[in-house]
N, C-alpha and C. Protein backbone atom coordinates (compact mmCIF):
# COMPACT_ATOMS: atom_id res chain seq x y z
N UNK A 1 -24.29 4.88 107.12
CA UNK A 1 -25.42 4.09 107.57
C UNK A 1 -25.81 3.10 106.49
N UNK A 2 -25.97 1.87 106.83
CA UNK A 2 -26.28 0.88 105.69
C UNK A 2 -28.06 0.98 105.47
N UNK A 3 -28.74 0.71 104.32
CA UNK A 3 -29.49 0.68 103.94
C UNK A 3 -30.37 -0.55 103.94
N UNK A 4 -29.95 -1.63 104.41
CA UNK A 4 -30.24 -2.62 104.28
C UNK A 4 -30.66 -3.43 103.61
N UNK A 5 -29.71 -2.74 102.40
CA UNK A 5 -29.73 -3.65 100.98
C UNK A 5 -28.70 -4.61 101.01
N UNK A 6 -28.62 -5.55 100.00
CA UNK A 6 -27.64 -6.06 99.91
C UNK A 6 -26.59 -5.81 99.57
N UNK A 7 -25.46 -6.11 99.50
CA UNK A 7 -23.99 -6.00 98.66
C UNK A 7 -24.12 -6.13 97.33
N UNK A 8 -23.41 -5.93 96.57
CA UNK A 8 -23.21 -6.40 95.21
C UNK A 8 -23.10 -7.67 95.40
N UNK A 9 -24.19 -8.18 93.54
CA UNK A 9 -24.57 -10.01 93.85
C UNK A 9 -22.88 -10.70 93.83
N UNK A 10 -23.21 -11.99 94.15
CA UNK A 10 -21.73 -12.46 93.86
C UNK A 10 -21.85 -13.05 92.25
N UNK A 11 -21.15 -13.05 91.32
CA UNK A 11 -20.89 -13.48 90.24
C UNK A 11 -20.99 -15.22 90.28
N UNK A 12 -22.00 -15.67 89.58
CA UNK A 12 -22.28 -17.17 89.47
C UNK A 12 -20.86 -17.91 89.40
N UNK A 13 -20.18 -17.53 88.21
CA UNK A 13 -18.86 -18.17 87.94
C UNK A 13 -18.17 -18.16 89.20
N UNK A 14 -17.91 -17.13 90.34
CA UNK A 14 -17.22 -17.09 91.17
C UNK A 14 -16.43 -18.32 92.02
N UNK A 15 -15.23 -18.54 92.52
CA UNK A 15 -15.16 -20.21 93.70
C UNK A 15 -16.06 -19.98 94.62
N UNK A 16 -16.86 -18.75 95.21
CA UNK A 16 -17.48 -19.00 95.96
C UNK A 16 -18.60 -19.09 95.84
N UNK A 17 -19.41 -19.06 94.83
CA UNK A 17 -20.65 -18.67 94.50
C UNK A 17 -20.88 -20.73 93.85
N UNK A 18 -19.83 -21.10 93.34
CA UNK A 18 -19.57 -22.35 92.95
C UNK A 18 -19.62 -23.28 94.23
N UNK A 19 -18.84 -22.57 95.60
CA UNK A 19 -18.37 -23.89 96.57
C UNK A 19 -19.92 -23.71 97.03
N UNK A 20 -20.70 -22.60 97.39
CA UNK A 20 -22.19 -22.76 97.98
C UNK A 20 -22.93 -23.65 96.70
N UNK A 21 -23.18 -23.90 95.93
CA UNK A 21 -23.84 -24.60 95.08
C UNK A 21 -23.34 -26.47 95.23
N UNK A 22 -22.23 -26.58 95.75
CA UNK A 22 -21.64 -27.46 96.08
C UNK A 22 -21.84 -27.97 97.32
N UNK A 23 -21.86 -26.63 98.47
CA UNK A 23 -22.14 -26.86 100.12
C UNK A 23 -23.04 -26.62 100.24
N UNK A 24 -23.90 -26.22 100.14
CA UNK A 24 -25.24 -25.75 100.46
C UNK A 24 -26.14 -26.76 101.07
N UNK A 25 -25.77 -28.24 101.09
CA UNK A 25 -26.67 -29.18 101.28
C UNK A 25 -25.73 -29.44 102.46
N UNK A 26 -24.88 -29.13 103.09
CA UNK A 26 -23.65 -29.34 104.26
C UNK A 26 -23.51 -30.38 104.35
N UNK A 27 -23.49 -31.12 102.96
CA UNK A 27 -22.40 -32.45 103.04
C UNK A 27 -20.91 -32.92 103.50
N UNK A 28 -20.17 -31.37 103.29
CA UNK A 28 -18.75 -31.29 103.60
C UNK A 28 -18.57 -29.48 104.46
N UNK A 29 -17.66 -29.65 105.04
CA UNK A 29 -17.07 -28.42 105.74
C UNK A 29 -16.19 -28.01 105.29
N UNK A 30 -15.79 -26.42 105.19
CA UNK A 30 -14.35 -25.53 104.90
C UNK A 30 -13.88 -25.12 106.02
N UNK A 31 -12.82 -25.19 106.21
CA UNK A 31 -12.10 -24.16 107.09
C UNK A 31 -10.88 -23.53 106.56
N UNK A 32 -10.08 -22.47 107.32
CA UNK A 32 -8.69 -21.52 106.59
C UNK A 32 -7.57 -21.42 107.70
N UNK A 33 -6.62 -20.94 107.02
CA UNK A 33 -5.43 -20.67 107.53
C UNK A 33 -4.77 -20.23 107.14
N UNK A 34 -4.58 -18.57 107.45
CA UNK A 34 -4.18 -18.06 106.42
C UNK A 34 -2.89 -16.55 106.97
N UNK A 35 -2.26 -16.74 106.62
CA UNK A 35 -0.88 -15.31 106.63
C UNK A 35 -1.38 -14.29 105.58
N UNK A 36 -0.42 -14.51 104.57
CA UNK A 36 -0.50 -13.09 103.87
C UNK A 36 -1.74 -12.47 103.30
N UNK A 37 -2.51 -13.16 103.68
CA UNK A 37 -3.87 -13.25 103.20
C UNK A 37 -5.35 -12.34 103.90
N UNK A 38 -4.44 -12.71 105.59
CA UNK A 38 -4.97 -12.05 106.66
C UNK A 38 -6.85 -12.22 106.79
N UNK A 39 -6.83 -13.24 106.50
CA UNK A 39 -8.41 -13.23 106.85
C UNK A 39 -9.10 -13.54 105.02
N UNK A 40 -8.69 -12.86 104.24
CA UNK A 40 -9.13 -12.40 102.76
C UNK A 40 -10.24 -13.84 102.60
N UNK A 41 -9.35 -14.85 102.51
CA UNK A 41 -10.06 -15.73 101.96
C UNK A 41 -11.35 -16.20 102.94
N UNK A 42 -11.48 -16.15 104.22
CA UNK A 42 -12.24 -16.30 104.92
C UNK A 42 -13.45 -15.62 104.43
N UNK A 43 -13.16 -13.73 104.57
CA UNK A 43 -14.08 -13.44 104.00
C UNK A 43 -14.72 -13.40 102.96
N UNK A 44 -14.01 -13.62 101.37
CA UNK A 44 -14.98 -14.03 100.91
C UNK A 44 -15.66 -15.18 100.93
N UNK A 45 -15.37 -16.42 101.49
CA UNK A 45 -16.23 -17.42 101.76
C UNK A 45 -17.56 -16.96 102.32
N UNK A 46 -17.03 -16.17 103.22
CA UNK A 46 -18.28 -15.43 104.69
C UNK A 46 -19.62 -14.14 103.68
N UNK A 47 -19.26 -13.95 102.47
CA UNK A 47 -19.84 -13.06 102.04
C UNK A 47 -20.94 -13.71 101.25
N UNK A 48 -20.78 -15.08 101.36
CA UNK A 48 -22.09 -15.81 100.45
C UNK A 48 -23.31 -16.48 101.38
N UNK A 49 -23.99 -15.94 101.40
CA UNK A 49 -25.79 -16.20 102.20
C UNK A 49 -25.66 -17.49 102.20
N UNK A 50 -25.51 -18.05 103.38
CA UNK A 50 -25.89 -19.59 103.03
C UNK A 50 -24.43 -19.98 103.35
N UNK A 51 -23.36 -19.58 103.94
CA UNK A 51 -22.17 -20.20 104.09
C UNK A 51 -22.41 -20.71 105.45
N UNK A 52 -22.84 -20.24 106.39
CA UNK A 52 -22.65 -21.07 107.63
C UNK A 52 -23.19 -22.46 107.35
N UNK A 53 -23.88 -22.89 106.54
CA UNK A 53 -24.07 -24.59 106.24
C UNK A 53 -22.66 -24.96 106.51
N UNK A 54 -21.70 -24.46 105.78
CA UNK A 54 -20.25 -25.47 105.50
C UNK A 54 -19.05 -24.64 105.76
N UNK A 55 -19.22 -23.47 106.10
CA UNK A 55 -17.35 -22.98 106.77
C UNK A 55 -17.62 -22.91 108.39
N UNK A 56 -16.97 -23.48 109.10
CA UNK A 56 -16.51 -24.05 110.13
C UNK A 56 -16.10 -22.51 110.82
N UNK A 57 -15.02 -21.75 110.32
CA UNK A 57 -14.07 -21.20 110.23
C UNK A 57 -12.90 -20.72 110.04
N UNK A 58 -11.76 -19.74 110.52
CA UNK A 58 -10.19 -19.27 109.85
C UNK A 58 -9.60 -19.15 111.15
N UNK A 59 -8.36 -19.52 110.70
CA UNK A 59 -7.02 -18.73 111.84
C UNK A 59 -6.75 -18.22 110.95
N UNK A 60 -6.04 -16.77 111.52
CA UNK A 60 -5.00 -16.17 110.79
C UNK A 60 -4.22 -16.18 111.58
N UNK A 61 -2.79 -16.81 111.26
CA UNK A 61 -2.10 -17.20 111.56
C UNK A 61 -0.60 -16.49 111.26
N UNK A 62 -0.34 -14.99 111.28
CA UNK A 62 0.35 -14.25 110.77
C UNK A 62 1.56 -14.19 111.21
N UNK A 63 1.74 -14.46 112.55
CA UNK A 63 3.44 -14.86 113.82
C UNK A 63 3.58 -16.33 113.35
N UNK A 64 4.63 -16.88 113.52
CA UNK A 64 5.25 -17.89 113.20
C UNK A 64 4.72 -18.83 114.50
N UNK A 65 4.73 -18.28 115.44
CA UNK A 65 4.65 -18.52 117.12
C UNK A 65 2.82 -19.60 116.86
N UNK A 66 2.32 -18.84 116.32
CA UNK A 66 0.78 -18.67 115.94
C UNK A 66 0.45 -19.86 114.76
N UNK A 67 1.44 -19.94 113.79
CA UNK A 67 1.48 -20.92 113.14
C UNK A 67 1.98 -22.02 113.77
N UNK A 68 2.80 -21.84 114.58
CA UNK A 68 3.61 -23.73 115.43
C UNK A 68 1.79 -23.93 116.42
N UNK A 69 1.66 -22.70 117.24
CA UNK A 69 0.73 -23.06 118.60
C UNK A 69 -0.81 -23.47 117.92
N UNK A 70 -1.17 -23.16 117.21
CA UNK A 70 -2.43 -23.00 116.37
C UNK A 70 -2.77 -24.00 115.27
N UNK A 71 -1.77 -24.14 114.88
CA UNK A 71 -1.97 -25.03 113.26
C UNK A 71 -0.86 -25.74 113.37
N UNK A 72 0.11 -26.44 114.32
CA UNK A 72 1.01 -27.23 114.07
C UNK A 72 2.03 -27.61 113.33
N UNK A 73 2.42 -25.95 112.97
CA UNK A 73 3.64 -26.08 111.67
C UNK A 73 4.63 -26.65 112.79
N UNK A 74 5.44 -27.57 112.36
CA UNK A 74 6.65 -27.84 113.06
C UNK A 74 7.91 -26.74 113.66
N UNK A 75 8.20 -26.78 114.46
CA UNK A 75 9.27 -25.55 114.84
C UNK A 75 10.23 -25.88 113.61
N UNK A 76 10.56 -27.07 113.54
CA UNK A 76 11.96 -27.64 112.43
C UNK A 76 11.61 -26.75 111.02
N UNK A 77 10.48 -26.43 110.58
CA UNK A 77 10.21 -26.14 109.48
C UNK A 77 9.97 -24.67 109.61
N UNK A 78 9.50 -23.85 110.61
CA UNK A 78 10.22 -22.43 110.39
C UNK A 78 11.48 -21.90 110.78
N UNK A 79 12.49 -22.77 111.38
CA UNK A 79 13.42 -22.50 111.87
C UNK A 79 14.42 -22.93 110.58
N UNK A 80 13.57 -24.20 109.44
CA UNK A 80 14.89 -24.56 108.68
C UNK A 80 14.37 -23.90 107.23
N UNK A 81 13.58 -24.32 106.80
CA UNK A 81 13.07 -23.25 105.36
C UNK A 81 12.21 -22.51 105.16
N UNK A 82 11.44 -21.96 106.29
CA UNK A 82 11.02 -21.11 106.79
C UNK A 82 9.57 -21.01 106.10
N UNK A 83 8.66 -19.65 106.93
CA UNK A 83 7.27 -20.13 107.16
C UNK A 83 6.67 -20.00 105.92
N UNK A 84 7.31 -19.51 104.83
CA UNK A 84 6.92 -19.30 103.37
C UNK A 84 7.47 -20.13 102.62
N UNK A 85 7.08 -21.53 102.63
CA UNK A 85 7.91 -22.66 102.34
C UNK A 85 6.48 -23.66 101.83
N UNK A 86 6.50 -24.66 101.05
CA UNK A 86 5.42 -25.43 100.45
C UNK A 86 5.28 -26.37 101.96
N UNK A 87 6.09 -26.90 102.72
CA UNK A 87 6.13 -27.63 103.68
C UNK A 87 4.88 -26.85 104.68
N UNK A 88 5.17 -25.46 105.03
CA UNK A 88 4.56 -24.88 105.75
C UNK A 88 3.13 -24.52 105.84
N UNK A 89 2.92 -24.43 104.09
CA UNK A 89 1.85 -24.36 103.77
C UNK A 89 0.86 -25.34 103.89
N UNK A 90 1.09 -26.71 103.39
CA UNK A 90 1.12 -28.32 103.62
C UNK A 90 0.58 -28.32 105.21
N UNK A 91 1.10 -27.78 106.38
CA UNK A 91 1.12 -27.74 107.67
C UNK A 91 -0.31 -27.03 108.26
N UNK A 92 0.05 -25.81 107.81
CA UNK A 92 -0.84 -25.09 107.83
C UNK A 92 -2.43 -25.56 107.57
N UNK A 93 -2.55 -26.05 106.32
CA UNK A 93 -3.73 -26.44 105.75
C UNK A 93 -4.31 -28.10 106.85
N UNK A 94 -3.38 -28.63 106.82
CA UNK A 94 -3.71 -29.93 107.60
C UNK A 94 -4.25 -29.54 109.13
N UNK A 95 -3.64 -28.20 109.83
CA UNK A 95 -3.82 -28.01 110.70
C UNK A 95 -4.61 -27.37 111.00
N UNK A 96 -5.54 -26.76 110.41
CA UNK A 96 -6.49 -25.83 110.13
C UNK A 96 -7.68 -27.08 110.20
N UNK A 97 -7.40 -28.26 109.17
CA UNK A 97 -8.62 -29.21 108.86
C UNK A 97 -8.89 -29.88 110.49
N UNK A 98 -7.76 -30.18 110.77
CA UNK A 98 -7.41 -30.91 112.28
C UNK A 98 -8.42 -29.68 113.44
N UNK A 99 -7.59 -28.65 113.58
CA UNK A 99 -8.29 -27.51 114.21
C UNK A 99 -10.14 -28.03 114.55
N UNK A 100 -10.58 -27.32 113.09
CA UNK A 100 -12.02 -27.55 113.12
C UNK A 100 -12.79 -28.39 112.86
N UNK A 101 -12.27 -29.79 112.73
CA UNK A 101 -13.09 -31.03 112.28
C UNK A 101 -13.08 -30.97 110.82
N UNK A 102 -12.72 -29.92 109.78
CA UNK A 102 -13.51 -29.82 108.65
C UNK A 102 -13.03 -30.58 107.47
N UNK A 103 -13.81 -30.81 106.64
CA UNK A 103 -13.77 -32.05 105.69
C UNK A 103 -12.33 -31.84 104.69
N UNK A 104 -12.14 -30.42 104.67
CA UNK A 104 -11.69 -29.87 103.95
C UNK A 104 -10.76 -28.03 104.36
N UNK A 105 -9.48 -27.98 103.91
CA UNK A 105 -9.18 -26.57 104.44
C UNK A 105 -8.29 -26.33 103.57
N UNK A 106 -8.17 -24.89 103.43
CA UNK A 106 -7.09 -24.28 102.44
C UNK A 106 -6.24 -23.31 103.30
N UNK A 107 -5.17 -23.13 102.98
CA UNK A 107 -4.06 -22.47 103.48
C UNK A 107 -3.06 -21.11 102.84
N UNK A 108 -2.47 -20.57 103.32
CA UNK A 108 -1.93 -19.18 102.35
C UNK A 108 -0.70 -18.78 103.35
N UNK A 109 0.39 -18.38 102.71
CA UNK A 109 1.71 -18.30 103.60
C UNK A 109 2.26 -17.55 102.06
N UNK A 110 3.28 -16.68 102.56
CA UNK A 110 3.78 -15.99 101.21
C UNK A 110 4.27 -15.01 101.93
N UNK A 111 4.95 -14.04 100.54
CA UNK A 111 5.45 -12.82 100.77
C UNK A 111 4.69 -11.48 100.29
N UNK A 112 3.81 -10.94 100.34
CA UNK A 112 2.87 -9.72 99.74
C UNK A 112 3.81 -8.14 99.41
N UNK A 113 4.80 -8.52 100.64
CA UNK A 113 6.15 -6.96 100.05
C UNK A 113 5.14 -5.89 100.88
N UNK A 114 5.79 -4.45 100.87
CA UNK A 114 6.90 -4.88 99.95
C UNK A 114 8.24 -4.78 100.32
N UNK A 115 8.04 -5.28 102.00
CA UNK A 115 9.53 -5.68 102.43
C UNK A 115 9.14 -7.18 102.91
N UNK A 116 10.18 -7.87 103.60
CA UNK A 116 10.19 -8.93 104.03
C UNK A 116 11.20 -10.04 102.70
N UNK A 117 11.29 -9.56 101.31
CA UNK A 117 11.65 -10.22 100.21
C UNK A 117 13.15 -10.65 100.34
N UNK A 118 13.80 -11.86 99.92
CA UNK A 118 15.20 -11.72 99.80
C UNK A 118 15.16 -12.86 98.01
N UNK A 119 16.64 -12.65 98.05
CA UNK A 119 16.50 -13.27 96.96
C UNK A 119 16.39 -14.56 96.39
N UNK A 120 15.88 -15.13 97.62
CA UNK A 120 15.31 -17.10 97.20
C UNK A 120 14.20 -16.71 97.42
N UNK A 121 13.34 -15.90 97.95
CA UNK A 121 12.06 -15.59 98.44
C UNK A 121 11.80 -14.20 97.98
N UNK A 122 11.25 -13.60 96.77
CA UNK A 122 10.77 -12.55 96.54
C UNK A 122 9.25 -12.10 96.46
N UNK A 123 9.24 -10.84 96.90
CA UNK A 123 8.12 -10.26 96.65
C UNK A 123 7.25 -11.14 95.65
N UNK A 124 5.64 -11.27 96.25
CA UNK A 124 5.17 -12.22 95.33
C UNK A 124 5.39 -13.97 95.49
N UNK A 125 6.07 -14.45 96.21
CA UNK A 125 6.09 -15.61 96.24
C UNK A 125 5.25 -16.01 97.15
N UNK A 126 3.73 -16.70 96.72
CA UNK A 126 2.86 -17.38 97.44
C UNK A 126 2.78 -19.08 97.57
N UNK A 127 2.97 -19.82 98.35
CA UNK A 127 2.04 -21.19 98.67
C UNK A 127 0.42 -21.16 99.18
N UNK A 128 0.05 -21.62 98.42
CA UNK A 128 -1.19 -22.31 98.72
C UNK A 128 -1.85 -23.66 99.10
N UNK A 129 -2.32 -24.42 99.87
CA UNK A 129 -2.48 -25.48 100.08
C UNK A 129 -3.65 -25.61 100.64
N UNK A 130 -4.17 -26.86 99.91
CA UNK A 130 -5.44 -27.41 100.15
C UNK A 130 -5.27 -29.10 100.84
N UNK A 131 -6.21 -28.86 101.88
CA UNK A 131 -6.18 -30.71 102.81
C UNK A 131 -7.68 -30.98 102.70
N UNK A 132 -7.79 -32.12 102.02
CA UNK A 132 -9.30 -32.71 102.16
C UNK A 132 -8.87 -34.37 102.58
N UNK A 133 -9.98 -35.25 102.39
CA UNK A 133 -9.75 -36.56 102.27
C UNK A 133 -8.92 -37.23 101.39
N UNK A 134 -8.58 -36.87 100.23
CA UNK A 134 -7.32 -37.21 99.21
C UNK A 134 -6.08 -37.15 99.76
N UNK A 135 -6.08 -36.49 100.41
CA UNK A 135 -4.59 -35.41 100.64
C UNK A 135 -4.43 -34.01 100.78
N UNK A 136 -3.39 -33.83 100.96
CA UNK A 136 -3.01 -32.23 100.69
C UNK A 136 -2.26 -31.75 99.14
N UNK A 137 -2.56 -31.04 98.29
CA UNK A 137 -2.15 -30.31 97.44
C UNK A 137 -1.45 -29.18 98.07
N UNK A 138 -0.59 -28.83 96.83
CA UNK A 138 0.08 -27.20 97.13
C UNK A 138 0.68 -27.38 96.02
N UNK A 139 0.70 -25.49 95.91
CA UNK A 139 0.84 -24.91 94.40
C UNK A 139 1.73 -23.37 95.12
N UNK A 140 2.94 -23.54 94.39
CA UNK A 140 3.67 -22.56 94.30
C UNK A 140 3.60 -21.41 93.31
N UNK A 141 3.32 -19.93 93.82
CA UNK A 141 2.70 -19.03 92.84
C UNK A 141 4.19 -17.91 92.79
N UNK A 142 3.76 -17.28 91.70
CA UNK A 142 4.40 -15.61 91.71
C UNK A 142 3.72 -14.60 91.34
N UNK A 143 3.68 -14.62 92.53
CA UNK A 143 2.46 -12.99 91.87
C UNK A 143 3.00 -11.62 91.62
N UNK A 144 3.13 -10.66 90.90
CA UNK A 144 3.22 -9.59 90.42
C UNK A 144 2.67 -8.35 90.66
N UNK A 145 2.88 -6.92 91.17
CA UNK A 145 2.52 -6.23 91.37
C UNK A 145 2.57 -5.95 93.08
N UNK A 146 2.26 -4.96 93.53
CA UNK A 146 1.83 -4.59 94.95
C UNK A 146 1.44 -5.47 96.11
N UNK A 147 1.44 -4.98 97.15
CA UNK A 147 0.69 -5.66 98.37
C UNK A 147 -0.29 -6.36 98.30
N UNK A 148 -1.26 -5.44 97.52
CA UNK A 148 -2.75 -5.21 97.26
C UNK A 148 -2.71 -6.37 96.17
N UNK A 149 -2.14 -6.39 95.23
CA UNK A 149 -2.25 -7.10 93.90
C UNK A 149 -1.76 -8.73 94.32
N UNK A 150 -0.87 -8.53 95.12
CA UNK A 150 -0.55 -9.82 95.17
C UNK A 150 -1.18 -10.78 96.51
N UNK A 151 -2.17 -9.71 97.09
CA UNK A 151 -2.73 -10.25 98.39
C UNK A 151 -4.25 -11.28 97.46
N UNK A 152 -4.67 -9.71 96.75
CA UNK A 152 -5.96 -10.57 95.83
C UNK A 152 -5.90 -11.45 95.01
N UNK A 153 -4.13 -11.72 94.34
CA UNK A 153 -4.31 -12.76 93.55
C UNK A 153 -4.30 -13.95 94.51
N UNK A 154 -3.18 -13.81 95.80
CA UNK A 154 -3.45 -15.14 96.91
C UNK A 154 -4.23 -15.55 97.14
N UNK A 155 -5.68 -14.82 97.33
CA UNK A 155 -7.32 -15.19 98.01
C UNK A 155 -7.59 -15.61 96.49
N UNK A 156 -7.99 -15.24 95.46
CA UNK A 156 -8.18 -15.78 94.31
C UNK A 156 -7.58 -17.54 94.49
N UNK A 157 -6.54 -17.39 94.30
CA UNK A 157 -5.90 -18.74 94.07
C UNK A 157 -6.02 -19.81 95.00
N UNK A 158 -6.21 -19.13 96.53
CA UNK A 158 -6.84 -20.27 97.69
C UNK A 158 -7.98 -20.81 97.40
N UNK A 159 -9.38 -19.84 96.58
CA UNK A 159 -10.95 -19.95 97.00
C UNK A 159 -10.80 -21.22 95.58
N UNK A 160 -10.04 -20.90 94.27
CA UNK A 160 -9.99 -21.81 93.42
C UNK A 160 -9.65 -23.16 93.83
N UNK A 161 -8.81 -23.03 94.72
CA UNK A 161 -7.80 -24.56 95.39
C UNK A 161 -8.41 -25.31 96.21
N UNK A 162 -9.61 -24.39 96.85
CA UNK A 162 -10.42 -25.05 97.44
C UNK A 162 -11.51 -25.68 97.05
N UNK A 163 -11.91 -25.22 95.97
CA UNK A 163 -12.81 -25.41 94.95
C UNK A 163 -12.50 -27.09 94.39
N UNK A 164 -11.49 -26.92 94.26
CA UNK A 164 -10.66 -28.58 93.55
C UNK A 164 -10.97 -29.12 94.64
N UNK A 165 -10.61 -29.23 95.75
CA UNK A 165 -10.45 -30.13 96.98
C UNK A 165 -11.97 -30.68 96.90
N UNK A 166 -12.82 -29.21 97.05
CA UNK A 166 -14.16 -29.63 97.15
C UNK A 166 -14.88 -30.59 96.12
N UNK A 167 -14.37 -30.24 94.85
CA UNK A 167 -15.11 -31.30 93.96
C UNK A 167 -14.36 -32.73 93.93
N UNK A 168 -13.31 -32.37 94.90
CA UNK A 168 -11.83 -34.04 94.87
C UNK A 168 -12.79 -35.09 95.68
N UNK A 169 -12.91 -34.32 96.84
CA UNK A 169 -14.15 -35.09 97.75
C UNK A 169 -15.13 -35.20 97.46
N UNK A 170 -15.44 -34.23 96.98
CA UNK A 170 -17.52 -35.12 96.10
C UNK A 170 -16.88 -36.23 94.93
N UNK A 171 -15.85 -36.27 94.47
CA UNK A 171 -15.57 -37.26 93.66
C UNK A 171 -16.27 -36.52 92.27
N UNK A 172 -16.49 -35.33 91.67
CA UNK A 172 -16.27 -34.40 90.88
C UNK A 172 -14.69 -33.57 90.23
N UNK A 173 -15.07 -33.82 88.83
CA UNK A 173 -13.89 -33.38 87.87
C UNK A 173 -14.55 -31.16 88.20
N UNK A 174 -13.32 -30.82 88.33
CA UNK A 174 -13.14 -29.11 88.07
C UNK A 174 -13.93 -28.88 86.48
């Protein structure tokens, strides 16, 4: 039974505790799109008082089927370097921004293990991608450790990526 206290505070330093200090006045919108991630980054966006000013919302987008119908990854691009690919990610994120109107969206596609791995694509290999008004960024990761370890470093590394986008469009240095 909840108490109807709060959660633990969020940490000031946090990307999200940063992007509300940034959105809070709902100058700009977030939205997600996200695989290995499964929601992660959504929710912590969703865990800061004051987010419905500026997240729109997430697909999770975990079938390939789901990524072409939903977010407009090209069939050519999971059929040729498949859905854990910087292209895809790139797709993903644009299609997510497209989706919900939003000013701004971040994206997550990868491998978390600890099957699915081969050896151009191992365990740990994440894309991330961010689409605002600049463009789209993407950043190729390797993450280390478990499911678990490499799911939290993915949401880590999206809420940061989004963070950039967000200060790219206020026309703010990180």
């Amino acid at each position: 039974m909840h108490d109807g206290t709060a959660g633990p505070p969020i940490p000031e330093d946090s990307p999200e505790a940063r992007l509300l200090a940034l959105l809070v006045d709902g100058r700009l919108t977030v939205a997600t799109a996200e695989s290995l991630t499964g929601g992660g980054v959504a929710a912590r966006l969703t865990s800061v008082a004051g987010s419905s000013a500026y997240v729109l919302g997430g697909i999770v987008a975990y079938a390939n089927g789901a990524k072409r119908d939903l977010l407009g990854v090209p069939q050519a691009v999971l059929d040729g370097i498949g859905a854990v690919s910087e292209a895809c990610a790139r797709a993903m994120a644009e299609g997510a921004r497209r989706a919900f109107g939003a000013d701004v969206a971040v994206a997550t596609t990868g491998i978390a293990g600890p099957g699915g791995a081969t050896a151009r694509k191992p365990v740990g290999l994440v894309y991330v991608a961010a689409a605002g008004p600049a463009g789209t960024a993407c950043e190729e990761f390797r993450f280390a450790g478990d499911r678990t370890a490499v799911t939290a470093a993915a949401t880590e590394a999206a809420l940061t990526m989004l963070l950039a986008a967000v200060e790219a469009a206020l026309g703010r240095d990180s």
